[in-house]
C-alpha atoms as a PDB file:
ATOM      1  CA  UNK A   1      -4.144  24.845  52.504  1.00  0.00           C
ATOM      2  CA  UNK A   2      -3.155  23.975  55.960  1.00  0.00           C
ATOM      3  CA  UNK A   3      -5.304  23.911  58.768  1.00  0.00           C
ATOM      4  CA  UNK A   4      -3.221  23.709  61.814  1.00  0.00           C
ATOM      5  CA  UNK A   5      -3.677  22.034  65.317  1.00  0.00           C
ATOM      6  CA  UNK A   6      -2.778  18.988  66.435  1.00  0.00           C
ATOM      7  CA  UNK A   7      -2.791  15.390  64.678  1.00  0.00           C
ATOM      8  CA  UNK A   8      -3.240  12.156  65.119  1.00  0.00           C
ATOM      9  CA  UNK A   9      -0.589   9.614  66.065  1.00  0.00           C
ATOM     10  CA  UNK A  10      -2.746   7.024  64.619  1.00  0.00           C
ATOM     11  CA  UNK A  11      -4.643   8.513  61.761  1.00  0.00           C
ATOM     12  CA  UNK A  12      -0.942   9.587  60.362  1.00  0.00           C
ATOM     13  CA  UNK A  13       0.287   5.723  60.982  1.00  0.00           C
ATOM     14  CA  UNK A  14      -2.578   4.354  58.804  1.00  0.00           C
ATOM     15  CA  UNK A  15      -1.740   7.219  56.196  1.00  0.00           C
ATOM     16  CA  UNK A  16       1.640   6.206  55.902  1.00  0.00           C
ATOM     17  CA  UNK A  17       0.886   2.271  56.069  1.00  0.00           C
ATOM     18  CA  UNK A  18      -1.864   2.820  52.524  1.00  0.00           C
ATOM     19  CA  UNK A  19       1.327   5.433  51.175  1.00  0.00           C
ATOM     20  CA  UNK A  20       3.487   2.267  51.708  1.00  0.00           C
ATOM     21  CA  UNK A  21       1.391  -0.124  50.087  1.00  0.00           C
ATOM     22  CA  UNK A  22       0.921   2.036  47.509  1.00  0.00           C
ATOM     23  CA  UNK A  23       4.395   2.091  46.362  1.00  0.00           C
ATOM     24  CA  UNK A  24       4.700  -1.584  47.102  1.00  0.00           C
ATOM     25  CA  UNK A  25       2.529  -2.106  43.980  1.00  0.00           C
ATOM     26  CA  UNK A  26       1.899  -5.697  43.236  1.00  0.00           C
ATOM     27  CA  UNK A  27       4.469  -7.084  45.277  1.00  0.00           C
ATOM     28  CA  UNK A  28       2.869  -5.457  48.378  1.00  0.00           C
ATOM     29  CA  UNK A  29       3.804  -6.239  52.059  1.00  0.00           C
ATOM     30  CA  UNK A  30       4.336  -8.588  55.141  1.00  0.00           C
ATOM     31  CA  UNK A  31       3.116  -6.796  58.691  1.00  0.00           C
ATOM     32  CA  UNK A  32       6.887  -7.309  59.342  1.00  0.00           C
ATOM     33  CA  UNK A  33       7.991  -5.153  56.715  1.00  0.00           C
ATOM     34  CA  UNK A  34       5.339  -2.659  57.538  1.00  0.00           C
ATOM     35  CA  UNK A  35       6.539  -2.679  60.734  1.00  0.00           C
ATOM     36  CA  UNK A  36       9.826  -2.043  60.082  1.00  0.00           C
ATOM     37  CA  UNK A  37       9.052   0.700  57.669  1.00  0.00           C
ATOM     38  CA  UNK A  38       6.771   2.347  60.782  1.00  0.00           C
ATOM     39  CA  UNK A  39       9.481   1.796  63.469  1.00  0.00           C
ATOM     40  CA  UNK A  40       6.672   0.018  65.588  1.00  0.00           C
ATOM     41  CA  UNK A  41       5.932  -3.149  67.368  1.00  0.00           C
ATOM     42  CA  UNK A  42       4.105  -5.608  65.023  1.00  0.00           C
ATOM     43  CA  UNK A  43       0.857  -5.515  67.586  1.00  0.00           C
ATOM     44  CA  UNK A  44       0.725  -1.955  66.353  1.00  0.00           C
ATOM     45  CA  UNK A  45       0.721  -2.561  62.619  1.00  0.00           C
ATOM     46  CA  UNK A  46      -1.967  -5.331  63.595  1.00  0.00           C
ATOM     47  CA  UNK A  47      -4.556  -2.656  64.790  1.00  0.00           C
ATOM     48  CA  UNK A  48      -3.605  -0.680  62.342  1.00  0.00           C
ATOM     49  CA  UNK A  49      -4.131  -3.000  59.950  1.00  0.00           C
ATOM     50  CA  UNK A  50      -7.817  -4.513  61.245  1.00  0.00           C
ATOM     51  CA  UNK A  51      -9.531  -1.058  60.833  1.00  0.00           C
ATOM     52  CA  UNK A  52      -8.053  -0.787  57.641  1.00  0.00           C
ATOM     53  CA  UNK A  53      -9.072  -3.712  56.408  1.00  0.00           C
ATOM     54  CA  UNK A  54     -12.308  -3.306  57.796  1.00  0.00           C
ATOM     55  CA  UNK A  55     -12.937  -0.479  55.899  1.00  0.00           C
ATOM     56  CA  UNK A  56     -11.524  -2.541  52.789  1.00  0.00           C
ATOM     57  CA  UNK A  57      -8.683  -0.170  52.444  1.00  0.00           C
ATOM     58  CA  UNK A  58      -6.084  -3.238  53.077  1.00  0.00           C
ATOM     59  CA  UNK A  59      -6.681  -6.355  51.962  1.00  0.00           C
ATOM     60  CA  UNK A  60      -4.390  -9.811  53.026  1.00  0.00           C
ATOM     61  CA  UNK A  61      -4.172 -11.826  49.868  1.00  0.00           C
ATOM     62  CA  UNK A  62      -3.570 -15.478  49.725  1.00  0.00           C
ATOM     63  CA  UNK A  63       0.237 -15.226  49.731  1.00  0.00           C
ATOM     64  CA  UNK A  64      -0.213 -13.697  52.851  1.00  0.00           C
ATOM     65  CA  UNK A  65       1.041 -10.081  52.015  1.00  0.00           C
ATOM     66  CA  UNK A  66      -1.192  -6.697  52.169  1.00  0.00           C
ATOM     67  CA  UNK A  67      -1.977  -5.065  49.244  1.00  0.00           C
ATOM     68  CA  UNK A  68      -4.731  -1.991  48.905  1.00  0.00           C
ATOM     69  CA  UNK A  69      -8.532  -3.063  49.116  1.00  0.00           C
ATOM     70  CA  UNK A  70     -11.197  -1.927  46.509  1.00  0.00           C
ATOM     71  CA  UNK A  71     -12.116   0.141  48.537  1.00  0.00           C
ATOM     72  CA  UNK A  72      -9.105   2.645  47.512  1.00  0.00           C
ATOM     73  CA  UNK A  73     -11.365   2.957  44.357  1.00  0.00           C
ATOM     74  CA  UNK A  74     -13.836   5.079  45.103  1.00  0.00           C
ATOM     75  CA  UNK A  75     -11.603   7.406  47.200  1.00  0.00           C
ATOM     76  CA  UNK A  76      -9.520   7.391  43.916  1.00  0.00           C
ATOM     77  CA  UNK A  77     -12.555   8.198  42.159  1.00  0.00           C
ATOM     78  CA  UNK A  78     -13.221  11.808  44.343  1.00  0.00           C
ATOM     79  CA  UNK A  79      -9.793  12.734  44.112  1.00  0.00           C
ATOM     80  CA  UNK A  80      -9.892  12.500  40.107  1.00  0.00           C
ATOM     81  CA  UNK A  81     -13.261  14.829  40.744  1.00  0.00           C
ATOM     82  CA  UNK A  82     -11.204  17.028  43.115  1.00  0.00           C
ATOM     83  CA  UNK A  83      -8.485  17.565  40.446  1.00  0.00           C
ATOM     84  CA  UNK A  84     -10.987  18.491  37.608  1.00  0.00           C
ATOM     85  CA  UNK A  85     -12.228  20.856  39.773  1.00  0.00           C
ATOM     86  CA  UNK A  86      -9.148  22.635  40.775  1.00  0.00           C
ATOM     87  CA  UNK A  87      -7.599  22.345  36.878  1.00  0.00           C
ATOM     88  CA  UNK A  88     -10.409  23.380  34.709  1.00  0.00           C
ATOM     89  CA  UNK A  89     -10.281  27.406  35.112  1.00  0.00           C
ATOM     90  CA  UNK A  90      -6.593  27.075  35.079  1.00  0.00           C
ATOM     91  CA  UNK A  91      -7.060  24.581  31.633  1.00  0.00           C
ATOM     92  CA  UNK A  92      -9.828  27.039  30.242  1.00  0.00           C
ATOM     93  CA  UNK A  93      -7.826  29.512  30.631  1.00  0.00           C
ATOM     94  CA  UNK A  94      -4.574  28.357  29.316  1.00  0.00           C
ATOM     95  CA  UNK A  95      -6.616  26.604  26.475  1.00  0.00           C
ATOM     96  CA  UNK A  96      -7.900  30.289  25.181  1.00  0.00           C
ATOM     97  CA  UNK A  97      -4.553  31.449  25.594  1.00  0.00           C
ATOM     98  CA  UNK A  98      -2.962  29.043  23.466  1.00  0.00           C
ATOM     99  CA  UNK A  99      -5.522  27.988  20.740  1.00  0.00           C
ATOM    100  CA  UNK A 100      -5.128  24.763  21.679  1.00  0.00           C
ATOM    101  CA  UNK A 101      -6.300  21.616  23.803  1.00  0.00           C
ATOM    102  CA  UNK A 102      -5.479  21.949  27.142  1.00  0.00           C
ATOM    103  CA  UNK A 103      -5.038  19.326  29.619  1.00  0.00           C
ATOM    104  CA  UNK A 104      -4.480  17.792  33.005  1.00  0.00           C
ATOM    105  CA  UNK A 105      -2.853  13.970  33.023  1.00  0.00           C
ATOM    106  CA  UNK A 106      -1.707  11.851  36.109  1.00  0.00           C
ATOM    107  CA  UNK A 107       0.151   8.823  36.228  1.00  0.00           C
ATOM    108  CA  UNK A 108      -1.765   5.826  36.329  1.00  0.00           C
ATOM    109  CA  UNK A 109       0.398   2.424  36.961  1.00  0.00           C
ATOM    110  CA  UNK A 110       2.391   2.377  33.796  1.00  0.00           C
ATOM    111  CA  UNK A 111      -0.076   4.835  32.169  1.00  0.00           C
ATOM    112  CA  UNK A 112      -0.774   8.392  31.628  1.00  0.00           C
ATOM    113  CA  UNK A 113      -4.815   9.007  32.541  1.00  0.00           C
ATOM    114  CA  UNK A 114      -6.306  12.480  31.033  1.00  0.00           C
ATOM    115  CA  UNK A 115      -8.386  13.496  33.899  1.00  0.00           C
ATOM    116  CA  UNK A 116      -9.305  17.162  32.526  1.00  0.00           C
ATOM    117  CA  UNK A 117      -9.365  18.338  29.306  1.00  0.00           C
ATOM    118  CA  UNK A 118     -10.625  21.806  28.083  1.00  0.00           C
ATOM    119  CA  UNK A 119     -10.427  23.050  24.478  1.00  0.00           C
ATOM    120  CA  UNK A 120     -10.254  26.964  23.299  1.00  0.00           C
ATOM    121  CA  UNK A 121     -13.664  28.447  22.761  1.00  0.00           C
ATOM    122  CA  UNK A 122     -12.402  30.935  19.691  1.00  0.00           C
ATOM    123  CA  UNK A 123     -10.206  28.501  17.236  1.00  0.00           C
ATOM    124  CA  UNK A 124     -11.972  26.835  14.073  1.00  0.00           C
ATOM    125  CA  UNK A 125     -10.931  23.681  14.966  1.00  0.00           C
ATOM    126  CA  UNK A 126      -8.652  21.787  17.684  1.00  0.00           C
ATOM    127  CA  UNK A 127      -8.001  18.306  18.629  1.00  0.00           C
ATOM    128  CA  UNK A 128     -10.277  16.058  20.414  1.00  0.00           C
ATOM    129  CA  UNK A 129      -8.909  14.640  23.381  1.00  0.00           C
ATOM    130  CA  UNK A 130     -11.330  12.661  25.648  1.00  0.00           C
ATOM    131  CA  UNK A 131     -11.038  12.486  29.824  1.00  0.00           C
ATOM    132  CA  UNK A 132     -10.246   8.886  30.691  1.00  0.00           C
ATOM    133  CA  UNK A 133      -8.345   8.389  27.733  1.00  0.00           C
ATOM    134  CA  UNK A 134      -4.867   6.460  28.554  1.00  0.00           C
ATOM    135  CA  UNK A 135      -1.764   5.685  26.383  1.00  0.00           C
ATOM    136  CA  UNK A 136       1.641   4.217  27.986  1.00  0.00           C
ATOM    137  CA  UNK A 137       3.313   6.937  30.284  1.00  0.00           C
ATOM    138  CA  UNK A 138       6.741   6.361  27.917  1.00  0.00           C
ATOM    139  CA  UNK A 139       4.653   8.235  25.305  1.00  0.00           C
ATOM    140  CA  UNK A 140       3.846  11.460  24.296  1.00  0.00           C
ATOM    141  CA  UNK A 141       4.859  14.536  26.025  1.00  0.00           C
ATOM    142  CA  UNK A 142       2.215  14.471  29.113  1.00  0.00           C
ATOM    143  CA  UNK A 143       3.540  11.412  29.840  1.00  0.00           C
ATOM    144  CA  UNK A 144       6.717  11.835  28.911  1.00  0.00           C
ATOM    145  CA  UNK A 145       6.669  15.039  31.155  1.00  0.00           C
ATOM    146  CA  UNK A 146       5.374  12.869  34.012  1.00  0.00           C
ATOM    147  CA  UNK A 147       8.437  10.527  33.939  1.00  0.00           C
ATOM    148  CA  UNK A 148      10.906  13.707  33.891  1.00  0.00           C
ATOM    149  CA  UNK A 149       9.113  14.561  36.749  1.00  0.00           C
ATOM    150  CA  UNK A 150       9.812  11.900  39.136  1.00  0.00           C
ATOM    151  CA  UNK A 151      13.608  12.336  38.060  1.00  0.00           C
ATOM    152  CA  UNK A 152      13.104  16.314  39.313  1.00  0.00           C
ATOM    153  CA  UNK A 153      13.205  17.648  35.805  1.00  0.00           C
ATOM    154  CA  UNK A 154      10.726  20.357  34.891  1.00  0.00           C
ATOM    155  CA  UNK A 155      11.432  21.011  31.064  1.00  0.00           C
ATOM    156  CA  UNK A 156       8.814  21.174  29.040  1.00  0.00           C
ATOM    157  CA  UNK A 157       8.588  17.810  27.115  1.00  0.00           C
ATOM    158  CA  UNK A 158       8.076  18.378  23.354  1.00  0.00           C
ATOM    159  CA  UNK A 159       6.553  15.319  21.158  1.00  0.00           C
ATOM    160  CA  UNK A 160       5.213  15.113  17.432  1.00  0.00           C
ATOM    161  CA  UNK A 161       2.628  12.615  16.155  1.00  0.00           C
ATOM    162  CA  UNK A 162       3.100  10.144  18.790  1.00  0.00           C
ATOM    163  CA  UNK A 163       0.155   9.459  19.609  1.00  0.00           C
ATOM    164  CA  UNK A 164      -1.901  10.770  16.474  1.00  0.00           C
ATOM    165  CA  UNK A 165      -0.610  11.720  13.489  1.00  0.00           C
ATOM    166  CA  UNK A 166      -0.011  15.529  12.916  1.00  0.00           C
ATOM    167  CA  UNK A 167      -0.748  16.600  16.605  1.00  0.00           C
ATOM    168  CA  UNK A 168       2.401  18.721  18.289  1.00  0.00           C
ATOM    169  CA  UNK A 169       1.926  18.558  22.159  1.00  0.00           C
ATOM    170  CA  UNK A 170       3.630  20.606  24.943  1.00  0.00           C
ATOM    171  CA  UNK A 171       3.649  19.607  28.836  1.00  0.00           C
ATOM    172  CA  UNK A 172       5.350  20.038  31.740  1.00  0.00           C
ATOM    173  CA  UNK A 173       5.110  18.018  35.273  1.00  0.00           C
ATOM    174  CA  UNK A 174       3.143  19.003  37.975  1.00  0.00           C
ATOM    175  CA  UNK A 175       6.193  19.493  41.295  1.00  0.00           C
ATOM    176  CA  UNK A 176       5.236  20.212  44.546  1.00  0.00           C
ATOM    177  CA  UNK A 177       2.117  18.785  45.160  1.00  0.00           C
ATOM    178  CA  UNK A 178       3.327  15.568  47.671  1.00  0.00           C
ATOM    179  CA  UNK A 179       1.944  12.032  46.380  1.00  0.00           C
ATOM    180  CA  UNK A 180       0.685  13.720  42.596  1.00  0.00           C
ATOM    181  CA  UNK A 181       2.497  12.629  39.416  1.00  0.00           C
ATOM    182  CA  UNK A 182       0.917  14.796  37.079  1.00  0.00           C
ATOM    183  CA  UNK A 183       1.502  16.924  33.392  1.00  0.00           C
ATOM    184  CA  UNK A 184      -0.146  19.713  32.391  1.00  0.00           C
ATOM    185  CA  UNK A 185      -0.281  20.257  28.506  1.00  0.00           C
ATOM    186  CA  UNK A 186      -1.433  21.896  24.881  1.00  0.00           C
ATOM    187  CA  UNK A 187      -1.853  19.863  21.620  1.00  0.00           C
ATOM    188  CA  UNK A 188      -3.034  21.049  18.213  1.00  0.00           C
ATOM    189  CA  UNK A 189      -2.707  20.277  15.218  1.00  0.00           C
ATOM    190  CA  UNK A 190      -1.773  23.835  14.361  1.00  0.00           C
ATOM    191  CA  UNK A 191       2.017  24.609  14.363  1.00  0.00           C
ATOM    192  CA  UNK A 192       2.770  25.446  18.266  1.00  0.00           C
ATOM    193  CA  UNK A 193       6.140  26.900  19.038  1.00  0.00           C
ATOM    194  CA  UNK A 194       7.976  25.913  22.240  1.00  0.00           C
ATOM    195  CA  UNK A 195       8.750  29.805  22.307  1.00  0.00           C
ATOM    196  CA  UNK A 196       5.080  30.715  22.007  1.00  0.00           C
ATOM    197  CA  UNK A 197       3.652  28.226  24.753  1.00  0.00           C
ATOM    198  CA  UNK A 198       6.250  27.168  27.259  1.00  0.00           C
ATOM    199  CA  UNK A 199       5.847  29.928  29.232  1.00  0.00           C
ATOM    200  CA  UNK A 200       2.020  29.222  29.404  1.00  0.00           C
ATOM    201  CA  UNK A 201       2.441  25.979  30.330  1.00  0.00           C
ATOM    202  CA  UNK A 202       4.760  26.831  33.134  1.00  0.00           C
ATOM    203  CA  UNK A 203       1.870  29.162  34.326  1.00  0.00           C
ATOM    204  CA  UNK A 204      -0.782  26.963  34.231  1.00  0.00           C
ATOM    205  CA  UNK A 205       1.006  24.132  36.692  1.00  0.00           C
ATOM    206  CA  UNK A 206       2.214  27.086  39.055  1.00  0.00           C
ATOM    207  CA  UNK A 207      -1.014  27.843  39.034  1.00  0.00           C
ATOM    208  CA  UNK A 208      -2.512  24.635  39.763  1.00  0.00           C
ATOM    209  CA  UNK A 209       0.153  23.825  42.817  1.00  0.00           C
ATOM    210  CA  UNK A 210      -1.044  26.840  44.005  1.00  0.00           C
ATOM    211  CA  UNK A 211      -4.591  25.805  43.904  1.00  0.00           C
ATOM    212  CA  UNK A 212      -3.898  22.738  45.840  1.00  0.00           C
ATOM    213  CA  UNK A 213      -1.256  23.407  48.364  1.00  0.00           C
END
């Protein structure tokens, strides 16, 4: 949803310095670099810098280079709420369609984090699959998916006992949602068709773009 009206010169600045030091990673980032990234004058990047640090959004680390504060965490923290809230009618409702575990993963360093899962209300049995869990984003198809993703590739990622024996799992990436690396996905231990489910799957991260653009 966009709201309109006009925007801040400096607010967007100190959005774009925490999106640079977030894909600086460990390495992170001199205020010259910052300020070459910005196309502004260092003093600029310094101001920019103190209220961010006073907020302990930026920290300067003994090397001398920025890297994001702990206080990133807790923002990180709502966001994860913010998703659950947005997925889990779209998960619920692709988890009844499917007879299968539904859920929402985002990329999480080198690993894929489940931040909602909802299982179908009707089937006998279905697999257990916790939020918060992790496993390595080269792995099984919600991460898998989220690695096609960043490449621009929106198949749906197909993947077999990977990460438990006898589970079949289905995902696709989340596109079009700026700054999210995210799958949506089934697994069962039931035979699931790509046929049966792609579709489904498809729907359910339309759906959730939708939800939060």
């Amino acid at each position: 949803m966009t709201l309109g009206g006009e925007t801040s010169q400096t607010l967007d600045r100190g959005i774009r310095v925490l999106r640079l030091l977030a894909a600086s990673g460990d390495r992170g980032m001199s205020v010259s670099e910052i300020a070459s990234a910005l196309d502004v004058g260092r003093p600029v990047v310094y101001r920019l810098l103190a209220t961010l640090t006073e907020h302990e959004l930026v920290r300067r680390f003994a090397d001398g280079r920025l890297r994001l504060g702990l206080g990133i965490l807790p923002l990180a923290a709502a966001t994860h709420a913010g998703l659950r809230q947005a997925a889990q009618p779209i998960l619920r409702t692709l988890a009844d369609a499917v007879g299968a575990t539904a859920h929402l993963t985002v990329a999480d360093g080198d690993e894929a984090l489940a931040v909602a899962v909802e299982q179908p209300r009707w089937t006998d049995f279905h697999v257990g699959y916790r939020v918060g869990s992790t496993h390595p984003v080269s792995r099984g198809a919600a991460g898998r998916a989220i690695m096609g993703g960043r490449a621009g590739d929106d198949q749906v990622v197909e993947s077999v006992g990977e990460l438990q024996e006898g589970a079949r799992g289905y995902a696709v990436p989340v596109l079009g949602v700026p700054t999210l690396e995210a799958s949506i996905g089934v697994v069962s231990v039931n035979t699931l068709e790509r046929a049966d489910v792609a579709d489904q799957v498809r729907a359910a991260a339309a759906a959730l773009v939708r939800a939060l653009t």
